[in-house]
C-alpha atoms as a PDB file:
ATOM      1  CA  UNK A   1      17.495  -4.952 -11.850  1.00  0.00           C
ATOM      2  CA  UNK A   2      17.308  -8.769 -10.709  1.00  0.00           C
ATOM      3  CA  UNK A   3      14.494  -9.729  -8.296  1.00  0.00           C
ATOM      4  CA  UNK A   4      16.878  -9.853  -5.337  1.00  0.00           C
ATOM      5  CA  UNK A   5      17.992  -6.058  -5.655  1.00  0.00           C
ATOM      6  CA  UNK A   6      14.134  -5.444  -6.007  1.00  0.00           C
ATOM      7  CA  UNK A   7      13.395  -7.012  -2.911  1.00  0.00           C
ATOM      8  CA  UNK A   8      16.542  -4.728  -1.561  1.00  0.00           C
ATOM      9  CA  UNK A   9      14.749  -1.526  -2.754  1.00  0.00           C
ATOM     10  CA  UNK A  10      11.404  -2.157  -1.032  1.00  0.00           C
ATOM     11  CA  UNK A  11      12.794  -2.967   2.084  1.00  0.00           C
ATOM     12  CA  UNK A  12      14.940   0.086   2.129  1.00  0.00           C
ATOM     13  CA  UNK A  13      11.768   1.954   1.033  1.00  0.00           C
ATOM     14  CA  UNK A  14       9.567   0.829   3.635  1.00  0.00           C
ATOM     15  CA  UNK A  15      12.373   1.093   6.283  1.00  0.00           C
ATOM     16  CA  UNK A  16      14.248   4.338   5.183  1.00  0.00           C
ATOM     17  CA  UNK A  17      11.004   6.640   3.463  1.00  0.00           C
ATOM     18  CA  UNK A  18       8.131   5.091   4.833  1.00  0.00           C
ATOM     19  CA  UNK A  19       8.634   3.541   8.566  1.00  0.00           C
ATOM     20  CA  UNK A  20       9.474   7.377   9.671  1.00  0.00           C
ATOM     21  CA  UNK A  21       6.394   8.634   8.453  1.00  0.00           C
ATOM     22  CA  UNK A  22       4.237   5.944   9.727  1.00  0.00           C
ATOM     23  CA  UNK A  23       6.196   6.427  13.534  1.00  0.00           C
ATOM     24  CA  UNK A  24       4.881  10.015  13.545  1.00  0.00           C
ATOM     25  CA  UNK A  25       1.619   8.799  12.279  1.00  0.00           C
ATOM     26  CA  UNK A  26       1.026   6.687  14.754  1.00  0.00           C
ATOM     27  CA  UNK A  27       2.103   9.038  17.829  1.00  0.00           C
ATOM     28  CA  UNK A  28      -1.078  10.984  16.731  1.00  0.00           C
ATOM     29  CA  UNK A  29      -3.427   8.007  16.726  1.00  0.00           C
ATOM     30  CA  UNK A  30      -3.011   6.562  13.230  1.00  0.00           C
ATOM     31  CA  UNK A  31      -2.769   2.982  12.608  1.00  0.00           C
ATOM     32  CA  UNK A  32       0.856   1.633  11.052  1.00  0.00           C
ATOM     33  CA  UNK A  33       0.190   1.151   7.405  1.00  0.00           C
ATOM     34  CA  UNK A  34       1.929   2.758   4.890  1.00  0.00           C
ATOM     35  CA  UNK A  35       2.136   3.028   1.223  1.00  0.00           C
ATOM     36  CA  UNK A  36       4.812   4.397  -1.297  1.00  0.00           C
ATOM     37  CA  UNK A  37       5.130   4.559  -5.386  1.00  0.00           C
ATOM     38  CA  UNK A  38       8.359   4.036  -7.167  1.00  0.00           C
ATOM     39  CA  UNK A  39       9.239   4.312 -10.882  1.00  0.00           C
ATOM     40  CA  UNK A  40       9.688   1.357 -12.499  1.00  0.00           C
ATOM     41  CA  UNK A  41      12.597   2.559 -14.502  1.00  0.00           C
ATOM     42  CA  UNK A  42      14.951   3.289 -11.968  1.00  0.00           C
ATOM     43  CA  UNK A  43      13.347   2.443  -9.088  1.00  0.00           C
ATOM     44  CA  UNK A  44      13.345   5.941  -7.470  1.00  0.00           C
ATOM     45  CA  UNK A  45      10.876   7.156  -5.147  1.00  0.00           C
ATOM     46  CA  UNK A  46       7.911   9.431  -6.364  1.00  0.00           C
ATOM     47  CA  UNK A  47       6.447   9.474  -3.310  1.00  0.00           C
ATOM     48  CA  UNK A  48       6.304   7.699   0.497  1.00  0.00           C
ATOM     49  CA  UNK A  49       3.068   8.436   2.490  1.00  0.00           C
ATOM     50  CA  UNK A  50       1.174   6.478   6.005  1.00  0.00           C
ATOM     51  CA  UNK A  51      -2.885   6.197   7.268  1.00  0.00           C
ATOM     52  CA  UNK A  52      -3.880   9.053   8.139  1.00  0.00           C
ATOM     53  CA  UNK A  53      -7.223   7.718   9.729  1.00  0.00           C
ATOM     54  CA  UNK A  54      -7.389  10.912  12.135  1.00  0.00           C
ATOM     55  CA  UNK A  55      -8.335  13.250   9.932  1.00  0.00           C
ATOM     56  CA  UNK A  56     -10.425  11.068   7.696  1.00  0.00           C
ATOM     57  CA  UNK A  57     -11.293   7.270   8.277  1.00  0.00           C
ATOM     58  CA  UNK A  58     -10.929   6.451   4.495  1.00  0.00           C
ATOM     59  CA  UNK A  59      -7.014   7.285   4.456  1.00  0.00           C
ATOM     60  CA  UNK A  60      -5.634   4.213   4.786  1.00  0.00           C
ATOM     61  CA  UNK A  61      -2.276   4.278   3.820  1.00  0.00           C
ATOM     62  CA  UNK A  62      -2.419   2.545   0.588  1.00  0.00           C
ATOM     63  CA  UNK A  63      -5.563   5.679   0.203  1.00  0.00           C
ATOM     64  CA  UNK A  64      -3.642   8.259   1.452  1.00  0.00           C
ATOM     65  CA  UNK A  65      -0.675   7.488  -0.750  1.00  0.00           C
ATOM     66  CA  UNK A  66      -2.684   7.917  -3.458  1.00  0.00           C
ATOM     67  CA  UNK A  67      -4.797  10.896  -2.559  1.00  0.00           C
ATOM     68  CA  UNK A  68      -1.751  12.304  -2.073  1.00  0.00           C
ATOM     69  CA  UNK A  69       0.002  10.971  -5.110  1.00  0.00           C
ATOM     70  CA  UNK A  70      -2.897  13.259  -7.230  1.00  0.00           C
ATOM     71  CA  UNK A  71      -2.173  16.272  -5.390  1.00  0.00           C
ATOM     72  CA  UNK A  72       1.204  16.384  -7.303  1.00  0.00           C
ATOM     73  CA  UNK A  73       1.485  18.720  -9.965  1.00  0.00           C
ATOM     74  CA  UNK A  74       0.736  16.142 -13.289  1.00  0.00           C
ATOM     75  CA  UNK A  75       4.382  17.191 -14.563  1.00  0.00           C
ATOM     76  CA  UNK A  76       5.777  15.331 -10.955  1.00  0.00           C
ATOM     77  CA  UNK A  77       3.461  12.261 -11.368  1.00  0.00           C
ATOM     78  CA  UNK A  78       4.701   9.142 -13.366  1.00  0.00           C
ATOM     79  CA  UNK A  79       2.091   6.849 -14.753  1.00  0.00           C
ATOM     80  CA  UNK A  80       0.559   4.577 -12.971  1.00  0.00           C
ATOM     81  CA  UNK A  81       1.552   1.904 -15.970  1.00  0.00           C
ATOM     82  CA  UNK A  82       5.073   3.295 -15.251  1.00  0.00           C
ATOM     83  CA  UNK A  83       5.347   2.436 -11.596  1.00  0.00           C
ATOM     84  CA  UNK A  84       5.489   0.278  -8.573  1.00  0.00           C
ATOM     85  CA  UNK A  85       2.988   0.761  -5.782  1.00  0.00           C
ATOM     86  CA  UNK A  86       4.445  -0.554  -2.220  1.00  0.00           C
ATOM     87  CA  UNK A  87       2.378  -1.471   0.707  1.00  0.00           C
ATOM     88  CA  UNK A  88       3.731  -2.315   4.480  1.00  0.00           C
ATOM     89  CA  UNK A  89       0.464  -4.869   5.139  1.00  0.00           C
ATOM     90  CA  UNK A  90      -1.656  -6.483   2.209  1.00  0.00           C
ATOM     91  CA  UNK A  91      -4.221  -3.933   1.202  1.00  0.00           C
ATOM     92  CA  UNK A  92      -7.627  -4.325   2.676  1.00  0.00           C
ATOM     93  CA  UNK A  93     -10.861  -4.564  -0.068  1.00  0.00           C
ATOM     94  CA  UNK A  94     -10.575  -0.769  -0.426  1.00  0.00           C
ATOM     95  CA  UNK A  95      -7.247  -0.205  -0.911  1.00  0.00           C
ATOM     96  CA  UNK A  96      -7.547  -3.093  -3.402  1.00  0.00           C
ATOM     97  CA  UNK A  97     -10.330  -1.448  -4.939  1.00  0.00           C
ATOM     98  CA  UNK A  98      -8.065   1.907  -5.257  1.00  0.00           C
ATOM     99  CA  UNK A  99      -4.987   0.615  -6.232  1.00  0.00           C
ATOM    100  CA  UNK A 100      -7.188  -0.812  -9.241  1.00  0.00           C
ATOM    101  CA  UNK A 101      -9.092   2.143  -9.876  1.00  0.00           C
ATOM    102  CA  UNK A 102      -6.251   4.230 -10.430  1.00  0.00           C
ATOM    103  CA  UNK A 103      -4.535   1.761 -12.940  1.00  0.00           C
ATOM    104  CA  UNK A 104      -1.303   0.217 -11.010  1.00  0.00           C
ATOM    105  CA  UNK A 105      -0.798  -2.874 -13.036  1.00  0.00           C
ATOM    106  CA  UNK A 106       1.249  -4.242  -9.679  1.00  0.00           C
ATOM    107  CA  UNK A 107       1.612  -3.902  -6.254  1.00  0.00           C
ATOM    108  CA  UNK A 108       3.783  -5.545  -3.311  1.00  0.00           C
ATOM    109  CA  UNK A 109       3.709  -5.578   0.191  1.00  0.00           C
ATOM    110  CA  UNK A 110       5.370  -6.840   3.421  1.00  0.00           C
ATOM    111  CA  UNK A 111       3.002  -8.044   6.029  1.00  0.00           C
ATOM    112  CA  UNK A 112       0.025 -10.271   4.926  1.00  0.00           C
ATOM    113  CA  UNK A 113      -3.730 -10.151   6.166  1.00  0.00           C
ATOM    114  CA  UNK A 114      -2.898 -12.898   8.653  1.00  0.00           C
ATOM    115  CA  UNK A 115      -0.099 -10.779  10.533  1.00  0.00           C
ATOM    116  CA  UNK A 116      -2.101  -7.816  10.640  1.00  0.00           C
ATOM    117  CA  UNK A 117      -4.549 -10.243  12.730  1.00  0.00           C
ATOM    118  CA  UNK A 118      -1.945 -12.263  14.416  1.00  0.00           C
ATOM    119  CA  UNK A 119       1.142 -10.252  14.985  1.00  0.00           C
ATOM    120  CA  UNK A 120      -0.505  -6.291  14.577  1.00  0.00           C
ATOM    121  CA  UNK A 121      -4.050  -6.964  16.352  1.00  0.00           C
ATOM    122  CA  UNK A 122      -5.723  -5.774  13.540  1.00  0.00           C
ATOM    123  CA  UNK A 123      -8.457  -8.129  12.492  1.00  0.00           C
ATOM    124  CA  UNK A 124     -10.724  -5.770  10.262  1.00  0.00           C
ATOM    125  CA  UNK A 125      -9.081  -6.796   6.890  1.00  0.00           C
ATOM    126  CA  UNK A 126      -9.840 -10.121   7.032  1.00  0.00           C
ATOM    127  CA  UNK A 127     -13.179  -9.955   8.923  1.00  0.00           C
ATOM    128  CA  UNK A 128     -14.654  -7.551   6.143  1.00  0.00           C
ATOM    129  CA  UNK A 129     -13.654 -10.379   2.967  1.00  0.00           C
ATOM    130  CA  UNK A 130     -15.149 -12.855   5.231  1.00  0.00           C
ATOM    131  CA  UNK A 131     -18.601 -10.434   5.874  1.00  0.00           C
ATOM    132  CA  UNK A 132     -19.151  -8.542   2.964  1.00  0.00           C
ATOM    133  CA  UNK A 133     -17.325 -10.650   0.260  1.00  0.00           C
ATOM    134  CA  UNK A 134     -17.516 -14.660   2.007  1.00  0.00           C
ATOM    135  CA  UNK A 135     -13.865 -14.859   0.460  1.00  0.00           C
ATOM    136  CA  UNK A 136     -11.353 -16.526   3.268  1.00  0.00           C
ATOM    137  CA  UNK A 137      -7.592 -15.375   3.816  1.00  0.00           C
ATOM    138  CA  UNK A 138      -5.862 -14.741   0.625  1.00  0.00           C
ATOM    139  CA  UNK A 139      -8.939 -15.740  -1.379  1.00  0.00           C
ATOM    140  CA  UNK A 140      -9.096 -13.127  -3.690  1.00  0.00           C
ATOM    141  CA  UNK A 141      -7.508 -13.595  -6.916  1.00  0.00           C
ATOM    142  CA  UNK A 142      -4.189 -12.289  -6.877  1.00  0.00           C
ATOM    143  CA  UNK A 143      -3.136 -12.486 -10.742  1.00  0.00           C
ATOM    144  CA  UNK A 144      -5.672 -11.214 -12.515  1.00  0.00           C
ATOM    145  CA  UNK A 145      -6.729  -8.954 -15.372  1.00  0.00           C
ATOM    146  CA  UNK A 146      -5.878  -5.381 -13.661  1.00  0.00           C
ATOM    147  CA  UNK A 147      -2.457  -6.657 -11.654  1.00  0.00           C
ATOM    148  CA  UNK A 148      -0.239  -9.047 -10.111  1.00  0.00           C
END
C-alpha cells in the first residue's frame, strides 16, 4: 500500500470504527481519545476501542485499547511486531510508556499534544512532560530504539 492509501485507512479507522465508540464514551463522562490496532499486512482491523476513564482512571484510550487487545483469545491477537497501533490525540507519557511495553514497533495519531490543549481543552498531556519529565511540546524523541 503507498503512504497516501495509508493515510486513507486511518482516517476511515478513526472516523468509521473508532469515532462511534468514543461518541458513546463520552455521553457517559469519558474523555474523546481513542485507540485502534490494525494488521500490517492488510491493513484490517483487529480491534477499535475509546477511554474509558469512568470505570478506571488509567484507561486512556491508547490503555484501554490495549487492555482490551489482551483480553482476546491469543489465537485472535496478531503480534504486536505485526501491526499498526492508531491513536486519535498523541499519546500522553503513559500511553507512551504502554504502547512500548507491549512491543508496537510504530504508532500514528491524528491530533497532537498542542490541540488537545488548544482546540480539546485538555492541557494534562503536556503539563505532566513539562512537571514530571521537564521535556517541552514534542520533546520526546520520536524515532527511537522501540518505534517510530
Amino acid at each position: 500500500m503507498t503512504d497516501i492509501s495509508l493515510i486513507d485507512r486511518l482516517l476511515d479507522v478513526i472516523e468509521h470504527d473508532i469515532v462511534p465508540k468514543t461518541a458513546d464514551g463520552v455521553t457517559h463522562g469519558n474523555k474523546l481519545f481513542g485507540a485502534a490496532i490494525l494488521r500490517k499486512d492488510d491493513r484490517s482491523l483487529v480491534l477499535a476501542e475509546t477511554n474509558n476513564e469512568m470505570e478506571n482512571p488509567l484507561w486512556h484510550g491508547e490503555v484501554h485499547c490495549l487492555k482490551r487487545f489482551y483480553e482476546m483469545p491469543r489465537a485472535e491477537r496478531v503480534d504486536t511486531k505485526d501491526a499498526i497501533f492508531i491513536a486519535t490525540h498523541e499519546p500522553c507519557s503513559l500511553c507512551l510508556s504502554a504502547i512500548t511495553w507491549t512491543g508496537f514497533d510504530n504508532f500514528y495519531y491524528l491530533f497532537s499534544h498542542e490541540d488537545s490543549r488548544d482546540s480539546f481543552a485538555i492541557p494534562h498531556d503536556l503539563k505532566i512532560l513539562k512537571e514530571v519529565f521537564t521535556l517541552d511540546p514534542g520533546g520526546y524523541n520520536a524515532e527511537n530504539a522501540y518505534w517510530k
